[in-house]
PDB file of N, CA and C in Angstrom:
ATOM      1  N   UNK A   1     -14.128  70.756  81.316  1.00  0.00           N
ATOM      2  CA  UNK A   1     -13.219  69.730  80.857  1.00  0.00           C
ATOM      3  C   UNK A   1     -11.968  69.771  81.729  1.00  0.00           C
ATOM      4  N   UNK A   2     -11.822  68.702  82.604  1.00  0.00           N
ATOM      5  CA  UNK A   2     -10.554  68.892  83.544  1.00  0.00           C
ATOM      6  C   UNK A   2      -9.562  67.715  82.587  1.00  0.00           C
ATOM      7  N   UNK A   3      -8.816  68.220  82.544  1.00  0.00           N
ATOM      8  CA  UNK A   3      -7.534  67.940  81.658  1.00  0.00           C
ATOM      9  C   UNK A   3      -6.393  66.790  82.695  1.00  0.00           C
ATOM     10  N   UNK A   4      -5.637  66.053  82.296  1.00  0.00           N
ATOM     11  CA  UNK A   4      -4.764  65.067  82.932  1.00  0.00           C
ATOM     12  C   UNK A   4      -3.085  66.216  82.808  1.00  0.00           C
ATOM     13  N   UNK A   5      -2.576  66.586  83.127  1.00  0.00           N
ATOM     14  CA  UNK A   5      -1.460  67.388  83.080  1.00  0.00           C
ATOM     15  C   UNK A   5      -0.464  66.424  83.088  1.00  0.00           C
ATOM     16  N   UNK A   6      -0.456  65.727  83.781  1.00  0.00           N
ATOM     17  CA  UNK A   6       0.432  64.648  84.619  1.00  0.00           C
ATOM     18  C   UNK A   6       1.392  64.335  83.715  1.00  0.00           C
ATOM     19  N   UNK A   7       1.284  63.806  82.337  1.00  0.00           N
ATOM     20  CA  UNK A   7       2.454  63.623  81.340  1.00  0.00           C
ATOM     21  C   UNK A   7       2.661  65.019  80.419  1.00  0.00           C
ATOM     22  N   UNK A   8       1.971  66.079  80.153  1.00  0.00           N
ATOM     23  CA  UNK A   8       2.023  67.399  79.808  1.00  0.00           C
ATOM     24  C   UNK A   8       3.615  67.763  79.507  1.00  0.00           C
ATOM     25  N   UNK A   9       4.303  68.006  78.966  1.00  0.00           N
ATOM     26  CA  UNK A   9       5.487  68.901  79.208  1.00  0.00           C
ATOM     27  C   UNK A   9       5.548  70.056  77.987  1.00  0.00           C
ATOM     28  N   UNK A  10       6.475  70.940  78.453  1.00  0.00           N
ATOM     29  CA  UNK A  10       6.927  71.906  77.235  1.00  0.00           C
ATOM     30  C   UNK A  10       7.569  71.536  76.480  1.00  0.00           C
ATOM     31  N   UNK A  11       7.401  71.982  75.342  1.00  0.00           N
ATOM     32  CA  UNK A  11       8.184  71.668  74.482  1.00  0.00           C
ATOM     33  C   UNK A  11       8.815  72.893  73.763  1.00  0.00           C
ATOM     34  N   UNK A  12       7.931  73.906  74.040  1.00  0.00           N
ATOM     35  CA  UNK A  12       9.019  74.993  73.131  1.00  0.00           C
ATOM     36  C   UNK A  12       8.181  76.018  73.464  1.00  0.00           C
ATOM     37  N   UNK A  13       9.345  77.158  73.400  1.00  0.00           N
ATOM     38  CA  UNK A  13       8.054  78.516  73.837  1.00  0.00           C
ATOM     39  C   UNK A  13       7.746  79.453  72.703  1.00  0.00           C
ATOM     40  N   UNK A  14       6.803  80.214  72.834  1.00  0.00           N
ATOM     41  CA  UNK A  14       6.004  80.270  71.714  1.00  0.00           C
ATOM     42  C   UNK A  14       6.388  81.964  71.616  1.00  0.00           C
ATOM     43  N   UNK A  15       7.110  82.544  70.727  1.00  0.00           N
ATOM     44  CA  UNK A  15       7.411  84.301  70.514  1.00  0.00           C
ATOM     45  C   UNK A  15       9.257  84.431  71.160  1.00  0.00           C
ATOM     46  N   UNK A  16       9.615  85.395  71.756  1.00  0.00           N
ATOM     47  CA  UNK A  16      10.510  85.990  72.233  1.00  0.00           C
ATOM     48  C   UNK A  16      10.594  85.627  73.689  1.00  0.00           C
ATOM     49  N   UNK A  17      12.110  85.312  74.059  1.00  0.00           N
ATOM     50  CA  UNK A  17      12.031  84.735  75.508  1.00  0.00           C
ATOM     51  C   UNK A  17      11.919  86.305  76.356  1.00  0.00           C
ATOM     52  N   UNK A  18      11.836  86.362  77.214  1.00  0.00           N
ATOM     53  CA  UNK A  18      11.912  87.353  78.602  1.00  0.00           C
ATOM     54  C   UNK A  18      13.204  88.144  78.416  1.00  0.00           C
ATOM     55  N   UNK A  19      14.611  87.612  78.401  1.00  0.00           N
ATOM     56  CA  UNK A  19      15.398  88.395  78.291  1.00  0.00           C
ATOM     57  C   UNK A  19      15.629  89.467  77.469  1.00  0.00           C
ATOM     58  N   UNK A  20      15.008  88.972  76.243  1.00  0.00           N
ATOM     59  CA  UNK A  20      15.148  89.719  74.765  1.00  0.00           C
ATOM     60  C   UNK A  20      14.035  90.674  74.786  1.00  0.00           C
ATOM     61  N   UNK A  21      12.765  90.419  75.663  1.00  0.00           N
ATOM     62  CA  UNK A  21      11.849  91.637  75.854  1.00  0.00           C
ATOM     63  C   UNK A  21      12.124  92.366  76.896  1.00  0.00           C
ATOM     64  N   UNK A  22      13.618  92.600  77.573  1.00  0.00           N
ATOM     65  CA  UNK A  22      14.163  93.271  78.219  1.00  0.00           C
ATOM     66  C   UNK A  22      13.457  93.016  80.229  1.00  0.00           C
ATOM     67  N   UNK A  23      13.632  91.851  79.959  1.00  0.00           N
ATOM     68  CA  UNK A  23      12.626  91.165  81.659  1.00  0.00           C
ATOM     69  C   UNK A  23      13.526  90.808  82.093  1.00  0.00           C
ATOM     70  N   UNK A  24      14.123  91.461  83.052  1.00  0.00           N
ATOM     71  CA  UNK A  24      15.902  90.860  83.543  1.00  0.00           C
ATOM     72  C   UNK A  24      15.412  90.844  84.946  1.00  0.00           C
ATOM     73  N   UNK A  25      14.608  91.489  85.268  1.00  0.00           N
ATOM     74  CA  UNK A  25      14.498  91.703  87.340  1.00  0.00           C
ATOM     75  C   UNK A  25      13.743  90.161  87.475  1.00  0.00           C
ATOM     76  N   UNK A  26      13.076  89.416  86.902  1.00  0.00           N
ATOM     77  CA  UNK A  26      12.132  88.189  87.228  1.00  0.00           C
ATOM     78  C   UNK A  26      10.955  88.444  87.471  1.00  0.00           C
ATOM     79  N   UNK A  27      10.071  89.719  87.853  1.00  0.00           N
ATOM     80  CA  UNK A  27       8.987  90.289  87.513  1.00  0.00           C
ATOM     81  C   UNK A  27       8.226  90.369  86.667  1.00  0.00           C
ATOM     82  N   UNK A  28       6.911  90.197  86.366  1.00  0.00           N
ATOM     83  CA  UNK A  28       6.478  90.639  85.430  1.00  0.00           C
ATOM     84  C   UNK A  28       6.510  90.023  84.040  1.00  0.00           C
ATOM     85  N   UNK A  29       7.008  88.558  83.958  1.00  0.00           N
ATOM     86  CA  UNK A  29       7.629  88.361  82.801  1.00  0.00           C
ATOM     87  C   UNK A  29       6.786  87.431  82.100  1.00  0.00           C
ATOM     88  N   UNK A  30       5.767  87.256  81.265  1.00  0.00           N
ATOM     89  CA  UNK A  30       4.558  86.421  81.165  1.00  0.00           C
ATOM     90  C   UNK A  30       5.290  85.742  79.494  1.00  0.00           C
ATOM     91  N   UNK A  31       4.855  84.541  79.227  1.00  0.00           N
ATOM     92  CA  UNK A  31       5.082  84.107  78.312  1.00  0.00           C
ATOM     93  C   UNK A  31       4.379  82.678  77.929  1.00  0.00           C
ATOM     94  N   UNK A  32       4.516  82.564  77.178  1.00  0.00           N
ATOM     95  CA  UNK A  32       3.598  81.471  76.136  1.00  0.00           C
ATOM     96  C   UNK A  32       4.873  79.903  75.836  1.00  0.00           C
ATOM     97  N   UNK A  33       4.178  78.721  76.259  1.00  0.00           N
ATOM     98  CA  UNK A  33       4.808  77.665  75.514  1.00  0.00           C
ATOM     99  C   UNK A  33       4.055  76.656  74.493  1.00  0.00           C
ATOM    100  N   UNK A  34       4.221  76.073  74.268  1.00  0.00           N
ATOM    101  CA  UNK A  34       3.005  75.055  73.445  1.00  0.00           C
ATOM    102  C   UNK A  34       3.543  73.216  74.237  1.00  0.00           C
ATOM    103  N   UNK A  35       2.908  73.117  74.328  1.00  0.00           N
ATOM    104  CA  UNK A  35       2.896  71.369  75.506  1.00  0.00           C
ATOM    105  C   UNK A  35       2.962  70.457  74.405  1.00  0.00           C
ATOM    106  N   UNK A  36       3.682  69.496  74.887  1.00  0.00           N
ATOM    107  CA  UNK A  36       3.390  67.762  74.123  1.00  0.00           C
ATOM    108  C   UNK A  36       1.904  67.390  73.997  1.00  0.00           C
ATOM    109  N   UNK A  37       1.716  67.731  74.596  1.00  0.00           N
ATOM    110  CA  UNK A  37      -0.081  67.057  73.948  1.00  0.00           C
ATOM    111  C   UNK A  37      -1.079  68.322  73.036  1.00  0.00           C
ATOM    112  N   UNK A  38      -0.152  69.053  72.693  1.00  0.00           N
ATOM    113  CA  UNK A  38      -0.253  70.139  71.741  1.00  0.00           C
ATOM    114  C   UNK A  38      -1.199  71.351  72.327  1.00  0.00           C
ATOM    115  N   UNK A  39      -1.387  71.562  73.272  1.00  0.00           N
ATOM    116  CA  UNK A  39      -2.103  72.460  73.964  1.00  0.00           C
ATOM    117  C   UNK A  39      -1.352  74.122  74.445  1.00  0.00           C
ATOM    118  N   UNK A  40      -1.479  74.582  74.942  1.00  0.00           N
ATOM    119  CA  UNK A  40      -0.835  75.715  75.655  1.00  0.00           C
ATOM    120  C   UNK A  40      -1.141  76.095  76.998  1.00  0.00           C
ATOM    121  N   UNK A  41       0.183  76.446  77.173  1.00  0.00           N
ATOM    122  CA  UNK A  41       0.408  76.912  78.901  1.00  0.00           C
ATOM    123  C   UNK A  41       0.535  78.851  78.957  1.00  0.00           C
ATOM    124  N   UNK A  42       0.062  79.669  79.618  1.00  0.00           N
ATOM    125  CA  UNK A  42       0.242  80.651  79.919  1.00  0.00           C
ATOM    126  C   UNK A  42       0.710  81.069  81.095  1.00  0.00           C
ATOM    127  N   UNK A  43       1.967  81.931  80.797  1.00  0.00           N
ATOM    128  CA  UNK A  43       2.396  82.267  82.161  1.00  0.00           C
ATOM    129  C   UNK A  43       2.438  84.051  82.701  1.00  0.00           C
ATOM    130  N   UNK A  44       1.376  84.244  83.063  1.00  0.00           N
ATOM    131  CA  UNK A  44       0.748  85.629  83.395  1.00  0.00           C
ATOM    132  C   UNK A  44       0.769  86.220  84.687  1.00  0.00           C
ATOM    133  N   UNK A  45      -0.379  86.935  84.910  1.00  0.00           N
ATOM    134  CA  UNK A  45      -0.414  87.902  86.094  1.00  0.00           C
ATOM    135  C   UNK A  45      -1.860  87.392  86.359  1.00  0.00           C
ATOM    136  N   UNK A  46      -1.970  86.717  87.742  1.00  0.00           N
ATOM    137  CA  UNK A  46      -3.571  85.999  87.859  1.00  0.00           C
ATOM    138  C   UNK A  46      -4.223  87.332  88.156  1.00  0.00           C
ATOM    139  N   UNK A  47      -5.646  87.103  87.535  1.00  0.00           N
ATOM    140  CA  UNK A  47      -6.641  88.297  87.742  1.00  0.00           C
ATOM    141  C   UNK A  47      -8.071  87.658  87.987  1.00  0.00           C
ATOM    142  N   UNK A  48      -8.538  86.583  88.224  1.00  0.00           N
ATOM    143  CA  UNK A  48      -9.270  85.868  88.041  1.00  0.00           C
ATOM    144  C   UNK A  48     -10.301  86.984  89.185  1.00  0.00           C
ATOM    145  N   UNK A  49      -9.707  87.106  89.907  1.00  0.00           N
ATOM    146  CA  UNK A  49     -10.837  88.320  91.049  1.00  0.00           C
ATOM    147  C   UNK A  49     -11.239  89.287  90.396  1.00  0.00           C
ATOM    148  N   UNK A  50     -10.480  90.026  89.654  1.00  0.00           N
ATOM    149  CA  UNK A  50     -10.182  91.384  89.383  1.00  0.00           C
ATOM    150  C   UNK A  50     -11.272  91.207  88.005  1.00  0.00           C
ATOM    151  N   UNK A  51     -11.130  90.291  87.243  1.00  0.00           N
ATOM    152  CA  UNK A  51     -11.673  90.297  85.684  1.00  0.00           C
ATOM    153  C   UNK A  51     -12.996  89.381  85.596  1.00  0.00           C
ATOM    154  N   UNK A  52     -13.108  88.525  86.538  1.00  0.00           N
ATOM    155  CA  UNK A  52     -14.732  87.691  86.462  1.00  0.00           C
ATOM    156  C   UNK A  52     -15.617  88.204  86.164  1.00  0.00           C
ATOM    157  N   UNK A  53     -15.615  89.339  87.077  1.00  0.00           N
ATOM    158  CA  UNK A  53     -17.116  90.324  87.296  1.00  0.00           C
ATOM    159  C   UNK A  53     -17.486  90.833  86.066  1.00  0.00           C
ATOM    160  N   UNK A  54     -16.415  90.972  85.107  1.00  0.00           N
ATOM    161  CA  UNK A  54     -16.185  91.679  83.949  1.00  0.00           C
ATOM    162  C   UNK A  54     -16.676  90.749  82.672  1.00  0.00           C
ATOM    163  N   UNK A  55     -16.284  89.361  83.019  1.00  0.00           N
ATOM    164  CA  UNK A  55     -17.049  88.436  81.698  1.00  0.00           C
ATOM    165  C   UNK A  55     -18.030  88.946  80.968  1.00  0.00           C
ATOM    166  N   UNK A  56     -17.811  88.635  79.770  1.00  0.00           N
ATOM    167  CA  UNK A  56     -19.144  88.193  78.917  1.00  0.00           C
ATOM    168  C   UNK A  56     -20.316  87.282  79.629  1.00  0.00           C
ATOM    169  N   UNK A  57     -21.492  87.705  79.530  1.00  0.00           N
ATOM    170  CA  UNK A  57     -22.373  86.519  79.702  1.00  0.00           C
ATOM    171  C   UNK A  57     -22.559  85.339  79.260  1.00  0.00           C
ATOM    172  N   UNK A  58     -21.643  84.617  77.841  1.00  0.00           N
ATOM    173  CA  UNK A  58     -21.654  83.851  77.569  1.00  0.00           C
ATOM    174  C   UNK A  58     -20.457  83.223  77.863  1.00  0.00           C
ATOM    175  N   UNK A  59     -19.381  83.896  78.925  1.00  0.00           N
ATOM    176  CA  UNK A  59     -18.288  83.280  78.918  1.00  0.00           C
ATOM    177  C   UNK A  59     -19.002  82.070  80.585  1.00  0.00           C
ATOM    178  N   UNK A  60     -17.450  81.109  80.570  1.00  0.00           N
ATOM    179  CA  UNK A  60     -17.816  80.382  81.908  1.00  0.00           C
ATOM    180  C   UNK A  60     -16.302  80.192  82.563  1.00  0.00           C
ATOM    181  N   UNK A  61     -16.092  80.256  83.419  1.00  0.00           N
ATOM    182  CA  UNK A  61     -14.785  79.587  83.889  1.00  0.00           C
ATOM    183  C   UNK A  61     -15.230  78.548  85.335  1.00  0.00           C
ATOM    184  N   UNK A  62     -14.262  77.143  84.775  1.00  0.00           N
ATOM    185  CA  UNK A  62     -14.784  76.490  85.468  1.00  0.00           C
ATOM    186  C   UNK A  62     -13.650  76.510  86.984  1.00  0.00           C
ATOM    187  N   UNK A  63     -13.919  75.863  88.130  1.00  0.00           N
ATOM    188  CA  UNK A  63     -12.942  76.389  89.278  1.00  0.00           C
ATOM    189  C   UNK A  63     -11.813  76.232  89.455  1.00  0.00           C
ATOM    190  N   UNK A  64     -11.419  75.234  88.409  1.00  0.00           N
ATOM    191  CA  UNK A  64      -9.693  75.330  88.590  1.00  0.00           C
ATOM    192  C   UNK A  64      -9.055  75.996  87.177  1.00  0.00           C
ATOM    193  N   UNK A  65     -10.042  76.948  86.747  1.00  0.00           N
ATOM    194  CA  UNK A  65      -9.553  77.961  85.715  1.00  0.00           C
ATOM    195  C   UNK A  65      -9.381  79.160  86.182  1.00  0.00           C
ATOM    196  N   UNK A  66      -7.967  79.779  85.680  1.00  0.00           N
ATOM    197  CA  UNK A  66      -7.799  81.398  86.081  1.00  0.00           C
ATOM    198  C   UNK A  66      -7.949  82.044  84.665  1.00  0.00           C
ATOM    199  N   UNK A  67      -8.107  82.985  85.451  1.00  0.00           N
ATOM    200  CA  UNK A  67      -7.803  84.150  84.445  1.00  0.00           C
ATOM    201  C   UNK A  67      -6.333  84.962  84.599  1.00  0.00           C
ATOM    202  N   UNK A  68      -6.045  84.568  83.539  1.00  0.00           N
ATOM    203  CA  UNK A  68      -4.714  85.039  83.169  1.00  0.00           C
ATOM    204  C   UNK A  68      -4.236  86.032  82.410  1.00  0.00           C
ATOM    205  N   UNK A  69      -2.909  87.418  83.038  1.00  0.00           N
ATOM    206  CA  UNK A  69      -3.333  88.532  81.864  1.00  0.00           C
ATOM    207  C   UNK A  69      -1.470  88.043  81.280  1.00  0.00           C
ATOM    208  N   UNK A  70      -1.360  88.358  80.175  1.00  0.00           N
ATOM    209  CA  UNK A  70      -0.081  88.560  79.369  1.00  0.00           C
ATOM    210  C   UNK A  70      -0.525  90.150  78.701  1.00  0.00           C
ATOM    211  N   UNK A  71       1.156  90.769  78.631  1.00  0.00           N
ATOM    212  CA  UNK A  71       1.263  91.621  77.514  1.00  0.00           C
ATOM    213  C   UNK A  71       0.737  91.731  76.337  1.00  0.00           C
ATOM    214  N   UNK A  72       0.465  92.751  75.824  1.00  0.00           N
ATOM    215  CA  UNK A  72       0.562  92.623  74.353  1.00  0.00           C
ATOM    216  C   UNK A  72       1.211  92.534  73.458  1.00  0.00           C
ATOM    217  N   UNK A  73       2.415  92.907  74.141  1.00  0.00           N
ATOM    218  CA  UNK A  73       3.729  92.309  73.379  1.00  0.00           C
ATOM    219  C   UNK A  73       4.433  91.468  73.432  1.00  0.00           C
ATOM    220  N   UNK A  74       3.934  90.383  74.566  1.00  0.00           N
ATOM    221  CA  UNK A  74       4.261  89.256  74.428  1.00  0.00           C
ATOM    222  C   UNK A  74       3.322  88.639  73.640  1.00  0.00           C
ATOM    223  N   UNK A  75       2.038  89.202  73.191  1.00  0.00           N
ATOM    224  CA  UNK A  75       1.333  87.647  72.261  1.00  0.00           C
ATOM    225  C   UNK A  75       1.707  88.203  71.044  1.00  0.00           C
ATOM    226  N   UNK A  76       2.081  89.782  70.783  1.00  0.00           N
ATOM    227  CA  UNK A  76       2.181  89.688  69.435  1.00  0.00           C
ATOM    228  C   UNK A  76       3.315  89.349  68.851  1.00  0.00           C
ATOM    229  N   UNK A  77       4.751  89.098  69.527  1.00  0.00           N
ATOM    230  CA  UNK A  77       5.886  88.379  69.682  1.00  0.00           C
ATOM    231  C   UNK A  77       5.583  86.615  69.713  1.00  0.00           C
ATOM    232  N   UNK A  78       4.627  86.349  69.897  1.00  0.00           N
ATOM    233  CA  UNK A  78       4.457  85.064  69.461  1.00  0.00           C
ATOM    234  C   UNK A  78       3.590  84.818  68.943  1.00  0.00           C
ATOM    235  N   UNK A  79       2.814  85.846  67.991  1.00  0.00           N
ATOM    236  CA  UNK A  79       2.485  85.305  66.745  1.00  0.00           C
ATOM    237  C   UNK A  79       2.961  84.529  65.591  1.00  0.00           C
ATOM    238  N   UNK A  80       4.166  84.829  65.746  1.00  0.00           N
ATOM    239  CA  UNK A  80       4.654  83.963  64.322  1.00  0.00           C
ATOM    240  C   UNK A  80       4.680  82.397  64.882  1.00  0.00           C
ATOM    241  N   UNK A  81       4.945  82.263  65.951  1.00  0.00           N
ATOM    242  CA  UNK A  81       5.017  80.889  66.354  1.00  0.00           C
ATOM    243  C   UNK A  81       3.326  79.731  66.707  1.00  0.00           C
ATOM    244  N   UNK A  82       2.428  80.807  66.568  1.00  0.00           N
ATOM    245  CA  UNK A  82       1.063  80.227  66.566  1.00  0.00           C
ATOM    246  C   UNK A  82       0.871  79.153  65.821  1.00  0.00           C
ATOM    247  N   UNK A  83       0.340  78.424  65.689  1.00  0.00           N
ATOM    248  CA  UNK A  83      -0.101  77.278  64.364  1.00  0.00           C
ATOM    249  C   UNK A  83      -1.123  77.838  63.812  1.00  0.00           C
ATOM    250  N   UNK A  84      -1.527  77.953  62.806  1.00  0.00           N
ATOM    251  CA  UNK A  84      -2.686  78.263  61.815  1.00  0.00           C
ATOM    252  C   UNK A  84      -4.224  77.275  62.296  1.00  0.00           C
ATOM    253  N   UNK A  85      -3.426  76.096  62.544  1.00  0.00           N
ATOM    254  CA  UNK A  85      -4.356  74.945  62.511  1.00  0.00           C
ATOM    255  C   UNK A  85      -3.975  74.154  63.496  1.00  0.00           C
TER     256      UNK A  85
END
């Protein structure tokens, strides 16, 4: 499913910003927003080389999909901001 981005924007980010999880150098700093067309953006550490080989057999990624790593304390810092539904 290739997606239209083109009108996409953020609208709000999803947990604790970077500063407050103590990310001051600009490194390293992965975080979650939720988009106007209600979707989500991840902003990680690409591994798409490193982690393919590693899939599930039932997983697929199609070619303009990465694999993306975040903290664990950044998703569990934006748990509360998840939607249920």
């Amino acid at each position: 499913m290739s997606e239209d981005l083109s009108t996409a924007r953020i609208t709000r980010r999803l947990g604790t910003a970077p500063q407050l999880r103590e990310c001051t150098n600009g490194e390293t700093c992965p975080d979650l927003f939720e988009l106007s067309d209600g979707s989500f953006a991840v902003m990680g550490t690409e591994a798409t080389a490193v982690l393919e080989p590693s899939l599930p057999s039932d997983a697929g990624r199609a070619d303009y999909e990465r694999i993306v790593i975040i903290s664990r304390e950044t998703l569990i810092r934006a748990k509360r901001d998840i939607p249920d539904a």
